[in-house]
Structures are given as C-alpha cells and as structure tokens.
Protein backbone atom coordinates (compact mmCIF):
# COMPACT_ATOMS: atom_id res chain seq x y z
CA UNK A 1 -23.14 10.53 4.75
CA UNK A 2 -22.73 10.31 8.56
CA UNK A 3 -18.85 10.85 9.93
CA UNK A 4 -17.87 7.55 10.53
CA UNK A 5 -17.32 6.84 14.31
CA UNK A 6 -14.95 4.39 15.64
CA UNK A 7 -14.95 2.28 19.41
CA UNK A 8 -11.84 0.49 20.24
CA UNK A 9 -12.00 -2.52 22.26
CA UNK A 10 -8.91 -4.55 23.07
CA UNK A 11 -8.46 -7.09 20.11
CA UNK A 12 -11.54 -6.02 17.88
CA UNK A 13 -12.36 -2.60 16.85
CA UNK A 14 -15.59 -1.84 15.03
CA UNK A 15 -16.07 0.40 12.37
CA UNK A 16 -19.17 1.96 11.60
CA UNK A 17 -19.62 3.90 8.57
CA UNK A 18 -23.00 5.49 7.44
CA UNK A 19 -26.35 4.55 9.51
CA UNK A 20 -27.29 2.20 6.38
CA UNK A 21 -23.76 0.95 6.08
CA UNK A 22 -22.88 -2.66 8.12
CA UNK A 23 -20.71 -2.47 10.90
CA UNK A 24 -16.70 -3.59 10.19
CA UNK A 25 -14.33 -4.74 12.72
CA UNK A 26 -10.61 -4.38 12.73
CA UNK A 27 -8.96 -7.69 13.73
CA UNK A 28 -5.09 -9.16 14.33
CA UNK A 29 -4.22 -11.56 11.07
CA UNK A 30 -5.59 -15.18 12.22
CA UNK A 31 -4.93 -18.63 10.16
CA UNK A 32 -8.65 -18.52 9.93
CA UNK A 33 -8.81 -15.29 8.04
CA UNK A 34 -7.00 -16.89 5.04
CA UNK A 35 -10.19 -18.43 2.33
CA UNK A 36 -11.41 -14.85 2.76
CA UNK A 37 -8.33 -13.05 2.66
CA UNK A 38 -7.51 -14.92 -0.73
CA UNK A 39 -11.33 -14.01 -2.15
CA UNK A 40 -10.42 -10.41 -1.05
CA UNK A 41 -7.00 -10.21 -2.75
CA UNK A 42 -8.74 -11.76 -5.91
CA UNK A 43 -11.54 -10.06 -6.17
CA UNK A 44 -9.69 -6.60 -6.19
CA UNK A 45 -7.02 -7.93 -7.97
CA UNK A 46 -7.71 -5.38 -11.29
CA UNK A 47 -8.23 -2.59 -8.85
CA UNK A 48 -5.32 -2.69 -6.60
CA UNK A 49 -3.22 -2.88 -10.10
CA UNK A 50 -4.60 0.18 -11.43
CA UNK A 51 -2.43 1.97 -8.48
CA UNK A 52 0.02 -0.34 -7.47
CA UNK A 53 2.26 -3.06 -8.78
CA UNK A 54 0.52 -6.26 -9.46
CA UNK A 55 1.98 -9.29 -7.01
CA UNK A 56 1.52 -11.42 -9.63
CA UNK A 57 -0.17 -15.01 -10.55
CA UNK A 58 1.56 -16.83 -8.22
CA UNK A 59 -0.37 -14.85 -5.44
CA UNK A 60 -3.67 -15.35 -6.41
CA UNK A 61 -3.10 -19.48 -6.91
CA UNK A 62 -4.81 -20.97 -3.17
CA UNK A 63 -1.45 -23.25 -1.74
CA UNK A 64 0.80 -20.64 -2.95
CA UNK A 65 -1.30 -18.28 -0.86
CA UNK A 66 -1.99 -20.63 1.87
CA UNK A 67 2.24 -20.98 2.64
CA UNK A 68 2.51 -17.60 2.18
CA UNK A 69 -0.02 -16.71 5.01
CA UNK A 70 1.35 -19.26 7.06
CA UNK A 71 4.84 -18.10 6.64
CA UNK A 72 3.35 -14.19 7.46
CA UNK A 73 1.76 -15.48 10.51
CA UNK A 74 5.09 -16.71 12.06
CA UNK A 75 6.61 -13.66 11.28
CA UNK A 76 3.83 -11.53 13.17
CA UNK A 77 4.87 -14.05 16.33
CA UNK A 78 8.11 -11.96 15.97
CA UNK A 79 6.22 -8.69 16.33
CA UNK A 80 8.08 -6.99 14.21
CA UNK A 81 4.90 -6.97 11.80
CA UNK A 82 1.33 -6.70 12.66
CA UNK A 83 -0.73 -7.33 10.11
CA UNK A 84 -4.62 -6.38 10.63
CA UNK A 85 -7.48 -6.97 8.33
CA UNK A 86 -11.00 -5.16 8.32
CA UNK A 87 -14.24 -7.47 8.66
CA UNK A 88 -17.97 -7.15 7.52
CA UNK A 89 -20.87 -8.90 9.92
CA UNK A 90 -20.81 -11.55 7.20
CA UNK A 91 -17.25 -12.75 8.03
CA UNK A 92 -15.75 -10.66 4.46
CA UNK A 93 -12.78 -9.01 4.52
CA UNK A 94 -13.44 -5.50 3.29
CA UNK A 95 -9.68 -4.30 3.84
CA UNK A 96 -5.92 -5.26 5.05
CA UNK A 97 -3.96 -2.56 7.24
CA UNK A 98 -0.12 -3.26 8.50
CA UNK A 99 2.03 -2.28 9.88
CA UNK A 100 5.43 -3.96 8.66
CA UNK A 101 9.47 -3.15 10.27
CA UNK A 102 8.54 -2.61 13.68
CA UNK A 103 11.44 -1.38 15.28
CA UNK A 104 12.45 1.22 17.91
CA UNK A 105 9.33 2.51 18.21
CA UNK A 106 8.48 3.12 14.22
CA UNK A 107 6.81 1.19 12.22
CA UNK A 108 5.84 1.14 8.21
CA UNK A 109 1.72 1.47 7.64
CA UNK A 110 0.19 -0.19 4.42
CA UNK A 111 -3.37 -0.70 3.23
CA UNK A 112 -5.67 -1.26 0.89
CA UNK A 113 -9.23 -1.86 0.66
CA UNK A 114 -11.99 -3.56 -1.53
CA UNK A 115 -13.31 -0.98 -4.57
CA UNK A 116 -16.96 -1.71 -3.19
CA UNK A 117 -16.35 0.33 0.15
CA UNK A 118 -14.50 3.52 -1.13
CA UNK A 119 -15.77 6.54 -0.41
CA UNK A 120 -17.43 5.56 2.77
CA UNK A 121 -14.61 6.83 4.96
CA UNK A 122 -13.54 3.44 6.15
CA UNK A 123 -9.94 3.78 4.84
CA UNK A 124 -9.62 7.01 7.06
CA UNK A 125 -11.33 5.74 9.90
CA UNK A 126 -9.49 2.17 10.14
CA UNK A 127 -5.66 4.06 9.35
CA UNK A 128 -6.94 6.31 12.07
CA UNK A 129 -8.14 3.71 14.59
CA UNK A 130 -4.68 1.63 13.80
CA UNK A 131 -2.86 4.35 14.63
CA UNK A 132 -4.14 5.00 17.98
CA UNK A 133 -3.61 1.24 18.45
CA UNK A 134 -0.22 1.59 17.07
CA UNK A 135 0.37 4.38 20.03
CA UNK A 136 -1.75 3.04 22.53
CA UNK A 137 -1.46 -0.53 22.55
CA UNK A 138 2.22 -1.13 20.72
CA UNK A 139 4.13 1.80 21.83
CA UNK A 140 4.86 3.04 18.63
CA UNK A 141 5.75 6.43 18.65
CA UNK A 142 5.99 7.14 14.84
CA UNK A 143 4.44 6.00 11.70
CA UNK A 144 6.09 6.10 8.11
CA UNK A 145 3.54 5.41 4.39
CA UNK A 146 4.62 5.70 0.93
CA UNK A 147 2.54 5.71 -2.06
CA UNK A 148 2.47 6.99 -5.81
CA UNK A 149 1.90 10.45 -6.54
CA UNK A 150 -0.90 9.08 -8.91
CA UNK A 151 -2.83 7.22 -5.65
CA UNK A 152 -4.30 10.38 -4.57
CA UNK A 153 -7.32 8.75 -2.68
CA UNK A 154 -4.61 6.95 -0.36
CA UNK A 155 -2.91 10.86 -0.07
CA UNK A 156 -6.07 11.83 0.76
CA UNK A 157 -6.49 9.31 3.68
CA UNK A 158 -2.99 9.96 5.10
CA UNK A 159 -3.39 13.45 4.53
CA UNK A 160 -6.69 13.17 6.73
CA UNK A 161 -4.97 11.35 9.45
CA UNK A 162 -2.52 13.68 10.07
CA UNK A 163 0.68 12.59 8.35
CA UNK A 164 3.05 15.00 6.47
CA UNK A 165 4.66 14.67 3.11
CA UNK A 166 8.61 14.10 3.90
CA UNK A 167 10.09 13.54 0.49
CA UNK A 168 10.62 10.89 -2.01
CA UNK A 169 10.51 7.03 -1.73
CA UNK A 170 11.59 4.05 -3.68
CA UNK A 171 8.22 1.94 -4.18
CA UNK A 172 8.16 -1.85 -5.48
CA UNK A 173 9.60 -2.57 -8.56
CA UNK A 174 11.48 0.72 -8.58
CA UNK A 175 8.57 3.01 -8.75
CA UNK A 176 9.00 6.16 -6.78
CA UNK A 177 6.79 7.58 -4.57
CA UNK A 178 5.68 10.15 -1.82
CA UNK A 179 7.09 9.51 1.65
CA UNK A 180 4.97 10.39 4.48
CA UNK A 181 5.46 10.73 8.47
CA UNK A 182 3.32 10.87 11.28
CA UNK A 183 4.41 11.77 15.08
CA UNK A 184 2.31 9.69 17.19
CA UNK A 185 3.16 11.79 20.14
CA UNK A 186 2.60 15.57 20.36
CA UNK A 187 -1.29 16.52 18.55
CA UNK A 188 -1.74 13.25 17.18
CA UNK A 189 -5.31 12.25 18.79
CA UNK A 190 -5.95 15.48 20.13
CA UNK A 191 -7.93 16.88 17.72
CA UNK A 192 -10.67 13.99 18.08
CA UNK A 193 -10.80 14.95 21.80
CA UNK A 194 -11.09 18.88 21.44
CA UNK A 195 -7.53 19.00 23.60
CA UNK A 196 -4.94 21.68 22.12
CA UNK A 197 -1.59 21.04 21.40
C-alpha cells in the first residue's frame, strides 16, 4: 500500500489513502452531517463494542440521536470541543475525531473509525492531520488520549503519531486504561518535514 499523504486546506482536509482507495476529507461537525453520522454509529455499533463500552440503545434510536447532535453542536459554539468527522466522495462518514475539554491550550483527542477502512492508514493519517490543526489552527499546545490496554490498533495509531505512554487512566464505566501525551511544540511535525529537533 502507498503511505497515505495528507493536504490541509482551511476547513476541509483530504485524505488520501492507497492510489485505488477514494479520497476522504476531514470536516468541522455540521447539523447536516447527522443521517450519516447516525448510519455510521449504527453500522459499527458491534465493532466499536468489541473495544469500548457500548453507549447503549438509546443512542442508536434517530430523535434521541438527533437532540443529542443538536445539543453537541451548541456546545462546539463554546469551543471548548471540536468535534470533526472523516468523509468519503459519496457523502459517508468513514470516521469521527475530537477533540473534547479544550482548555489552556490542551485538549482531550478521541476517535474511532468504520471496520471497513482499517488498515488503510486513515486512523494515523487523520489523528495526525488533526493534530497539526489542533497546533496550527487552535493553538493547542498539547494533546492527551486514553484507551484500553486491549485496543492495541488505537496504541498503534497514537504510538505512530508521536504520543507517549504517561500512566494509567480511568475509562467509561470504570474501565482503566493507558494514558497518553503528546507535546505539540518541540519535534512534533518535524519529522514529516526532515527538520531536526
């Protein structure tokens, strides 16, 4: 497979994996996004519960969904989240990425993305490209992750990016999990451009 290659543009970023693989384009959360959203979150319903806590039925069911996006939407108006979600040519979303308790120059990252694009590189790429935006465009200056010991393809895509393992974390519903940290300052980004620390 071909190393995935990213160009950022202001609000849209596309992602391209593979020569045979459609382009993907990382986009702010929009009211708009929701009917797909929903599909997304239900068709990888089964997967994303193999490796995380399941959000449960009330979730999945389309108004309960529809005033919960709503209700996410104002709080992204705050800015102290920024949710992002990846999209295929065909208007599918392949993937959500956010970054949630923006404050003093830190924020959380979370993702996940649909089974049928694993292994392309796209998880890698899109944390990668979000956290140049996270540097470049939101002044962030530091990113925090958690996730399960047993989720090692998402240790494998943080690991890739650059962050560090930092400890122990509290998950949902009391599971623990890895804590990870990433310095968006000092060789973050460099290594893409050849530039030493």
């Amino acid at each position: 497979m071909a190393a995935t290659d990213l160009t950022h543009a202001a609000d849209n970023t596309p992602v391209s994996g593979s020569a045979s693989a459609p382009e993907f384009v990382l986009e702010r959360l929009r009211a708009d996004h929701a009917p797909a959203l929903l599909a997304f979150e239900r068709e990888n319903r089964a997967y994303f519960a193999a490796s995380v806590p399941d959000r449960g039925d009330d979730f999945f069911e389309e108004a309960g969904f529809a005033a919960r996006h709503r209700a996410l939407l104002d709080e992204q108006e705050t800015g102290t989240i920024l949710f992002h979600v990846l999209v295929a040519g065909d208007g599918e979303i392949v993937g959500r990425f956010n970054l949630i308790d923006v404050a003093d120059g830190s924020a959380e990252l979370g993702y996940r993305v649909a089974e049928k694009v694993t292994g392309r590189g796209l998880a890698t790429a899109t944390v990668r490209e979000l956290c140049v935006r996270a540097r470049d465009e939101y002044g962030l200056r530091r990113l925090t992750a958690g996730t399960t010991a047993e989720n090692s393809a998402s240790r494998a895509v943080l690991a890739r990016v650059g962050f560090g393992a930092v400890g122990s974390v509290p998950l949902r519903l009391g599971i623990s999990g890895i804590a990870y940290e990433l310095d968006l300052g000092g060789s973050f980004g460099r290594e893409r451009s050849g530039t030493s620390s």
